[in-house]
N, C-alpha and C. Protein backbone atom coordinates (compact mmCIF):
# COMPACT_ATOMS: atom_id res chain seq x y z
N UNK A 1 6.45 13.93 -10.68
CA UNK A 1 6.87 12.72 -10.02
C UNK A 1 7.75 13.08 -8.85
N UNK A 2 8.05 11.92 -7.85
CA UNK A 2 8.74 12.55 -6.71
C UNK A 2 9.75 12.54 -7.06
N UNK A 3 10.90 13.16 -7.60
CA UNK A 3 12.05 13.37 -7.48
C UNK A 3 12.71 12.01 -7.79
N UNK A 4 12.10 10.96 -8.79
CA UNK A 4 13.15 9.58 -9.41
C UNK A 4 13.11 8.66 -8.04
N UNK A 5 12.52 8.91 -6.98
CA UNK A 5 12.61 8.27 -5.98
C UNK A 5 12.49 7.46 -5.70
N UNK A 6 13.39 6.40 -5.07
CA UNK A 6 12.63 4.47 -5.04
C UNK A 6 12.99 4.35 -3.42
N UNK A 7 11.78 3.80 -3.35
CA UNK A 7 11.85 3.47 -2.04
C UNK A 7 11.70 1.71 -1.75
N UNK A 8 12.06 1.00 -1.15
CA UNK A 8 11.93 -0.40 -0.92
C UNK A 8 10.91 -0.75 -0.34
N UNK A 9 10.02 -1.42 -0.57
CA UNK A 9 8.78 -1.51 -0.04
C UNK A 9 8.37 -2.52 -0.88
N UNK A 10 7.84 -4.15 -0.83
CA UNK A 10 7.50 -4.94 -1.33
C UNK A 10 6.13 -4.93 -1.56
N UNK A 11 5.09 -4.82 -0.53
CA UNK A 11 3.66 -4.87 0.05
C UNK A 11 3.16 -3.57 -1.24
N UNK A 12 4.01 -2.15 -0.88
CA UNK A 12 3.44 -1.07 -1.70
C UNK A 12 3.91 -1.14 -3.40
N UNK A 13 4.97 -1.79 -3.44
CA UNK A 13 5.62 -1.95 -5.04
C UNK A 13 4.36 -3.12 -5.63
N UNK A 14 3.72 -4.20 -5.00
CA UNK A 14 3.07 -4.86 -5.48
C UNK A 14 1.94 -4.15 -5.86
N UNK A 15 1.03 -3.35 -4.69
CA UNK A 15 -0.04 -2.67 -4.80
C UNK A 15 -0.66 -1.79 -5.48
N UNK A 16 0.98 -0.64 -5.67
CA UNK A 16 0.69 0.04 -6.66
C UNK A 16 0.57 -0.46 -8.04
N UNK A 17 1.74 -1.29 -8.44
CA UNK A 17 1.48 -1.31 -9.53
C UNK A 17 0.08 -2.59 -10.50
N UNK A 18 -0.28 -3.15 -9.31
CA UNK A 18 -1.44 -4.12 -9.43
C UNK A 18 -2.83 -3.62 -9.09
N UNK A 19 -2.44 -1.75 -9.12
CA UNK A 19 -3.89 -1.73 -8.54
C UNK A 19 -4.96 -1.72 -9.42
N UNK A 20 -4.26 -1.53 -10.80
CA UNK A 20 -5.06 -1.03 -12.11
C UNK A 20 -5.52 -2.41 -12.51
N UNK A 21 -4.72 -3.26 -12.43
CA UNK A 21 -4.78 -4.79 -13.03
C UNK A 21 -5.58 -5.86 -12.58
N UNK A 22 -5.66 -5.94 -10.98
CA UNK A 22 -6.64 -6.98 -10.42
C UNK A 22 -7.69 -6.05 -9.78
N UNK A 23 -8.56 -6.75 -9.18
CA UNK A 23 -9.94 -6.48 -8.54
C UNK A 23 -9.43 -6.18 -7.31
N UNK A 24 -10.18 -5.38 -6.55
CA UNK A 24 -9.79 -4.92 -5.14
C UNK A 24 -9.83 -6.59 -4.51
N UNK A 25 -10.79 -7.38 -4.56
CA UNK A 25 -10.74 -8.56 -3.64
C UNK A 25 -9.71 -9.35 -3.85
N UNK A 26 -9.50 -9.52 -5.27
CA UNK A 26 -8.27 -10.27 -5.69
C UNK A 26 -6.94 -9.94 -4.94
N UNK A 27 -6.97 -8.54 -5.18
CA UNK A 27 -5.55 -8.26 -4.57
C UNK A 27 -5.25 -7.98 -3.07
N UNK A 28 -6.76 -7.82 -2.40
CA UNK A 28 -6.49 -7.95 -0.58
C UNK A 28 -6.18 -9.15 -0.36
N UNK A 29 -6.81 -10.30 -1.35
CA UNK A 29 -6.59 -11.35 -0.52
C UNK A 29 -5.57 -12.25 -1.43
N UNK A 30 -4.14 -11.47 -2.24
CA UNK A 30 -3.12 -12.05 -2.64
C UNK A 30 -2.02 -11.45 -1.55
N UNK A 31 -2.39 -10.05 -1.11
CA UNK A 31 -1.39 -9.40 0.15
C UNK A 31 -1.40 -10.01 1.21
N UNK A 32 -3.05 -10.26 1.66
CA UNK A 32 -3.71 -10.69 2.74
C UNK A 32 -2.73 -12.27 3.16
N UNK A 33 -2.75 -13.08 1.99
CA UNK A 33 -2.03 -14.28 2.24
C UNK A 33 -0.42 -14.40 2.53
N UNK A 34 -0.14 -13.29 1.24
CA UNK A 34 1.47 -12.84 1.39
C UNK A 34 2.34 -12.62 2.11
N UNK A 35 1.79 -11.63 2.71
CA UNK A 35 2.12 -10.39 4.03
C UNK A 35 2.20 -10.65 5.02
N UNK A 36 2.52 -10.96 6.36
CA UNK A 36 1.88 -10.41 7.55
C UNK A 36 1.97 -9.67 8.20
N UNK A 37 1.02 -9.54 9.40
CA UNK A 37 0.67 -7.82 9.47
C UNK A 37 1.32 -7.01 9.91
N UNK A 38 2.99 -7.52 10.56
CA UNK A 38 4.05 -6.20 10.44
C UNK A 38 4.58 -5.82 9.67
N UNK A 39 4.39 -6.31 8.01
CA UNK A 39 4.64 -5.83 6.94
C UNK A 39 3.72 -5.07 6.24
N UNK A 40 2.03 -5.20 6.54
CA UNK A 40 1.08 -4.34 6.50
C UNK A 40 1.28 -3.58 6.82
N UNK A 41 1.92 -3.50 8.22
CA UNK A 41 1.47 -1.71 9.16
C UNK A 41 2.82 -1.16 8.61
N UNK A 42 3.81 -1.83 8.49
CA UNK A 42 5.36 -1.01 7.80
C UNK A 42 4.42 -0.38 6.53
N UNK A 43 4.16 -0.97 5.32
CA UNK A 43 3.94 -0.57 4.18
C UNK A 43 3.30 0.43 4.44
N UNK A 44 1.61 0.29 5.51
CA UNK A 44 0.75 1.55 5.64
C UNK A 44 1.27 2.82 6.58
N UNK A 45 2.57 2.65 7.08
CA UNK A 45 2.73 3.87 8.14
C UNK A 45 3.73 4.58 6.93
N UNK A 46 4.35 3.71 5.94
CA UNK A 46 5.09 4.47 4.98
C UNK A 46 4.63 4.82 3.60
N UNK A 47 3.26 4.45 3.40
CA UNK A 47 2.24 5.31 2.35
C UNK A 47 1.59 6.47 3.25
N UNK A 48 1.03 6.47 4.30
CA UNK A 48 0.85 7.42 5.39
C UNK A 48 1.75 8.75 4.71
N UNK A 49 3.28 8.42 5.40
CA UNK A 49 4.32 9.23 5.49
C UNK A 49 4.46 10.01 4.34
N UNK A 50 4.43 8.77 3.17
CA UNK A 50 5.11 9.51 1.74
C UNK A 50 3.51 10.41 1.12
N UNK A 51 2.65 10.21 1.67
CA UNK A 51 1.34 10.99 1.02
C UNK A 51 0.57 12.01 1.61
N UNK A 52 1.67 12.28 2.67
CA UNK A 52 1.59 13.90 3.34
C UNK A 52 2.44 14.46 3.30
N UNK A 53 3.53 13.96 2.50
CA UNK A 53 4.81 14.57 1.74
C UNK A 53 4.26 15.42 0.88
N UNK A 54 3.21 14.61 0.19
CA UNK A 54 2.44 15.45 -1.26
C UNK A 54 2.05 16.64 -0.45
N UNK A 55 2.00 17.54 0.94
CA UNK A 55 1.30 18.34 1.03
C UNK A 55 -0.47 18.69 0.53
N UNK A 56 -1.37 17.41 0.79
CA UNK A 56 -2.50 17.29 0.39
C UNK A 56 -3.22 18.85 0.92
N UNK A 57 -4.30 19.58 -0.41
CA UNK A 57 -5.13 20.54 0.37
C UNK A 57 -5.53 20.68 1.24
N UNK A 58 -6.03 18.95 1.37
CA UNK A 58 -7.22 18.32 2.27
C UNK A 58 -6.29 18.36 4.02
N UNK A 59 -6.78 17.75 5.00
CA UNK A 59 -6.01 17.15 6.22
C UNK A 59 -5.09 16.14 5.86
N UNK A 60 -4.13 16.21 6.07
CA UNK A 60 -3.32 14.49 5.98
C UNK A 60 -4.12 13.51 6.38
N UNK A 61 -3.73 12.39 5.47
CA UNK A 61 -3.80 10.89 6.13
C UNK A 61 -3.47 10.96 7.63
N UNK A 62 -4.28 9.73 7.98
CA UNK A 62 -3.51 9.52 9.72
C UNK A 62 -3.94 8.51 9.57
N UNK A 63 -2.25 7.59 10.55
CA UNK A 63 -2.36 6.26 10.80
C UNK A 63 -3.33 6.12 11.80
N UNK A 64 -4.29 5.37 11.56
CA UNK A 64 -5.12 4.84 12.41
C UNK A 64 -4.42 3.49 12.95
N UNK A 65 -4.34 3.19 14.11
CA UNK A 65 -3.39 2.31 14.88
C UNK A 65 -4.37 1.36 15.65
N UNK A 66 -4.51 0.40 15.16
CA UNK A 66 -5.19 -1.26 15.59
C UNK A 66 -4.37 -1.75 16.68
N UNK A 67 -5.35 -2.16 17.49
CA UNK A 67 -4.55 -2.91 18.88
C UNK A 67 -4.37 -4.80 17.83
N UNK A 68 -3.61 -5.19 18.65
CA UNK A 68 -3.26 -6.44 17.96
C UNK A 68 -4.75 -7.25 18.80
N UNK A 69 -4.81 -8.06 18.29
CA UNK A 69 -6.49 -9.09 18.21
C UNK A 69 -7.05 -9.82 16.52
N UNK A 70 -7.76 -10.36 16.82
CA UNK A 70 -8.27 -10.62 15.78
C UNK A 70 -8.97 -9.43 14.68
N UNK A 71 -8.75 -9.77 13.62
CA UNK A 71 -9.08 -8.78 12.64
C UNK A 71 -8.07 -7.56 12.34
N UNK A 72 -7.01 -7.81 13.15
CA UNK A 72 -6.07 -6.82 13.13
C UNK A 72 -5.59 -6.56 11.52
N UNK A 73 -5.09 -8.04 11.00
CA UNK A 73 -4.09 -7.95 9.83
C UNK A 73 -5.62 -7.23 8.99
N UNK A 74 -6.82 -7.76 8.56
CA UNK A 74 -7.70 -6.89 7.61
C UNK A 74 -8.04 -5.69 7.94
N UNK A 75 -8.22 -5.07 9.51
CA UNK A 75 -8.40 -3.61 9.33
C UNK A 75 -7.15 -2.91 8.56
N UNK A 76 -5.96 -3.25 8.86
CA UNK A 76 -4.60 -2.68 8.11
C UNK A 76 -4.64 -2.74 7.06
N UNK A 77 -4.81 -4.05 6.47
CA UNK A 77 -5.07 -3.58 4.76
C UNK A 77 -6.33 -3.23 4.19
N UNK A 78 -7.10 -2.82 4.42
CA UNK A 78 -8.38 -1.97 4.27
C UNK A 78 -7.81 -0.55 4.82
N UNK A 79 -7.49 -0.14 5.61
CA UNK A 79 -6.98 0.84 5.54
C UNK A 79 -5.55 1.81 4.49
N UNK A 80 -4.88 0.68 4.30
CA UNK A 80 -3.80 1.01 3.27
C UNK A 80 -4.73 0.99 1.94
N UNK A 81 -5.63 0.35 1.97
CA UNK A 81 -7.04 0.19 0.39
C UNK A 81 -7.52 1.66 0.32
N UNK A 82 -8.14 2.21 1.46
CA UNK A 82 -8.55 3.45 1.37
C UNK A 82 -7.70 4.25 1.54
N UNK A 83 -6.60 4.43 1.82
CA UNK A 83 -5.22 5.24 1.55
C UNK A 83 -4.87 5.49 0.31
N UNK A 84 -4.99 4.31 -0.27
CA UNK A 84 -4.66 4.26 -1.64
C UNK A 84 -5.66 4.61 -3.02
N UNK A 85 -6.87 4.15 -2.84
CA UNK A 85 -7.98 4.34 -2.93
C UNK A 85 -8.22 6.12 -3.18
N UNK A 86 -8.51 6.60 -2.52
CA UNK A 86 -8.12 8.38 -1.64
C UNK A 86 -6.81 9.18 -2.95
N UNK A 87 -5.78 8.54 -2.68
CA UNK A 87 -4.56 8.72 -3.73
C UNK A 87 -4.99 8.81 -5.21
N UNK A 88 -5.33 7.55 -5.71
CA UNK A 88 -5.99 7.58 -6.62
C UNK A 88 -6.77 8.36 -7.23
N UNK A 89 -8.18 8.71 -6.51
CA UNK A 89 -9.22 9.33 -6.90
C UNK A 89 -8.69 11.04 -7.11
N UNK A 90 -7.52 11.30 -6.09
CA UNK A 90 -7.10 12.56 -6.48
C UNK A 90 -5.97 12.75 -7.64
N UNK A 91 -5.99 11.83 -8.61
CA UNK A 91 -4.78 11.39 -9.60
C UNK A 91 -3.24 11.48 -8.57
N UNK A 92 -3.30 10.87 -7.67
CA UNK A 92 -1.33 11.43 -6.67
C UNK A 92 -0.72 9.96 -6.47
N UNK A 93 -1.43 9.13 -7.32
CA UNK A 93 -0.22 7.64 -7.14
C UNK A 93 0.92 8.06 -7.99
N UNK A 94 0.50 8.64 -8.93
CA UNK A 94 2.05 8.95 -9.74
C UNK A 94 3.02 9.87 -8.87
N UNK A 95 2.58 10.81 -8.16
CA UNK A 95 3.47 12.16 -7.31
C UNK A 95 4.24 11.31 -5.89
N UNK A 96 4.18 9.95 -5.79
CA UNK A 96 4.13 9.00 -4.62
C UNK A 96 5.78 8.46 -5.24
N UNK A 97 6.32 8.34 -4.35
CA UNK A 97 7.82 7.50 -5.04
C UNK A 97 7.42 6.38 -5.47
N UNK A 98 8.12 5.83 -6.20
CA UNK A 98 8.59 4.66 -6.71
C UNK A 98 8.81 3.45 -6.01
N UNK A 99 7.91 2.57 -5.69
CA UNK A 99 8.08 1.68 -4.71
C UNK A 99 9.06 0.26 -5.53
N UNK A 100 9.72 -0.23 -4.89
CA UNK A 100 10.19 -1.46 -5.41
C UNK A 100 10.78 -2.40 -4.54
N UNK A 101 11.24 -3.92 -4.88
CA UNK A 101 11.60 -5.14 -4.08
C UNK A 101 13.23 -5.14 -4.44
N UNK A 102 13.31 -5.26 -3.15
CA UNK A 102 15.43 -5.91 -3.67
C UNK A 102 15.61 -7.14 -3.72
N UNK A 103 14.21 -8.11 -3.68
CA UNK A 103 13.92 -9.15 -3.64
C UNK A 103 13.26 -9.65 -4.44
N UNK A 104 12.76 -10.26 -5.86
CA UNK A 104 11.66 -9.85 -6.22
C UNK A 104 11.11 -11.47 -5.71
N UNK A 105 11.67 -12.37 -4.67
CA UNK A 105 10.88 -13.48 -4.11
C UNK A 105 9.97 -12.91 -3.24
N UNK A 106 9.93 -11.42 -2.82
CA UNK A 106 9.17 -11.04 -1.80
C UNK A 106 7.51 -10.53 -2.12
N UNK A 107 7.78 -10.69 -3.38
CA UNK A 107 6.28 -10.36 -3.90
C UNK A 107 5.40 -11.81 -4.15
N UNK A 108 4.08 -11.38 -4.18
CA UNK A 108 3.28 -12.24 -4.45
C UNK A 108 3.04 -12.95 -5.89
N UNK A 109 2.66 -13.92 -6.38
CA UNK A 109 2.42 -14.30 -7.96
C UNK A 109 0.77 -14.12 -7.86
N UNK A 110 0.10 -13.47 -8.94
CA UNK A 110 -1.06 -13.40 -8.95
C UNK A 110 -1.20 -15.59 -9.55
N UNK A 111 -2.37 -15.90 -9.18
CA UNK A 111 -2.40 -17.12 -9.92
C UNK A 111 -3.23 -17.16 -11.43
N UNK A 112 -3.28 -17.99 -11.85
CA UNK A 112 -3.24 -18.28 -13.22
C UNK A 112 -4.94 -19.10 -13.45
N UNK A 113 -5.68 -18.84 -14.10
CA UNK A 113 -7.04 -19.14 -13.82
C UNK A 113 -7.14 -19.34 -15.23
């Protein structure tokens, strides 16, 4: 694990720990509504950061950087999806700090069906 590490991050404290729990669509489009997209690109330039910390075998992640326009806010979180996604498949969400809210109004409520 990284070193007990918590980092503040609302967008990534939700994600990670909801990634096991909801459906990829479910949960783009509980962020998707949540979020907006300077809290996307914060969250994805600081999963970026903290997951070339891990020293990957592979090349690092790289922020891929969207001009603002339409479609902006979903390329960002599709990209933080396959960031995370990527993490996953190599078991390294656990080696990733500890994301969490100092807020916890800042997170999303999944709804109730």
């Amino acid at each position: 694990m990284a070193d007990s590490q918590f980092v503040v991050c609302a967008p990534l404290c939700f994600l990670v720990n909801k990634i096991d729990r909801l459906d990829n669509k479910s949960l783009k489009g509980l962020l998707s509504d949540y979020y907006n997209t300077n809290d996307i690109v914060a969250a994805k330039e600081k999963l970026i950061d903290d997951a070339n910390r891990l020293q990957l075998s592979e090349k690092p992640l790289r922020a891929a950087s969207h001009r603002d326009g339409d479609g902006r806010h979903d390329r960002e979180l599709n990209d933080m999806f396959s960031d995370i996604n990527l993490l996953d498949e190599k078991n390294l969400l656990s080696n990733l700090p500890t994301y969490v809210v100092d807020k916890p109004d800042q997170m999303p409520s999944p709804r109730l069906y």
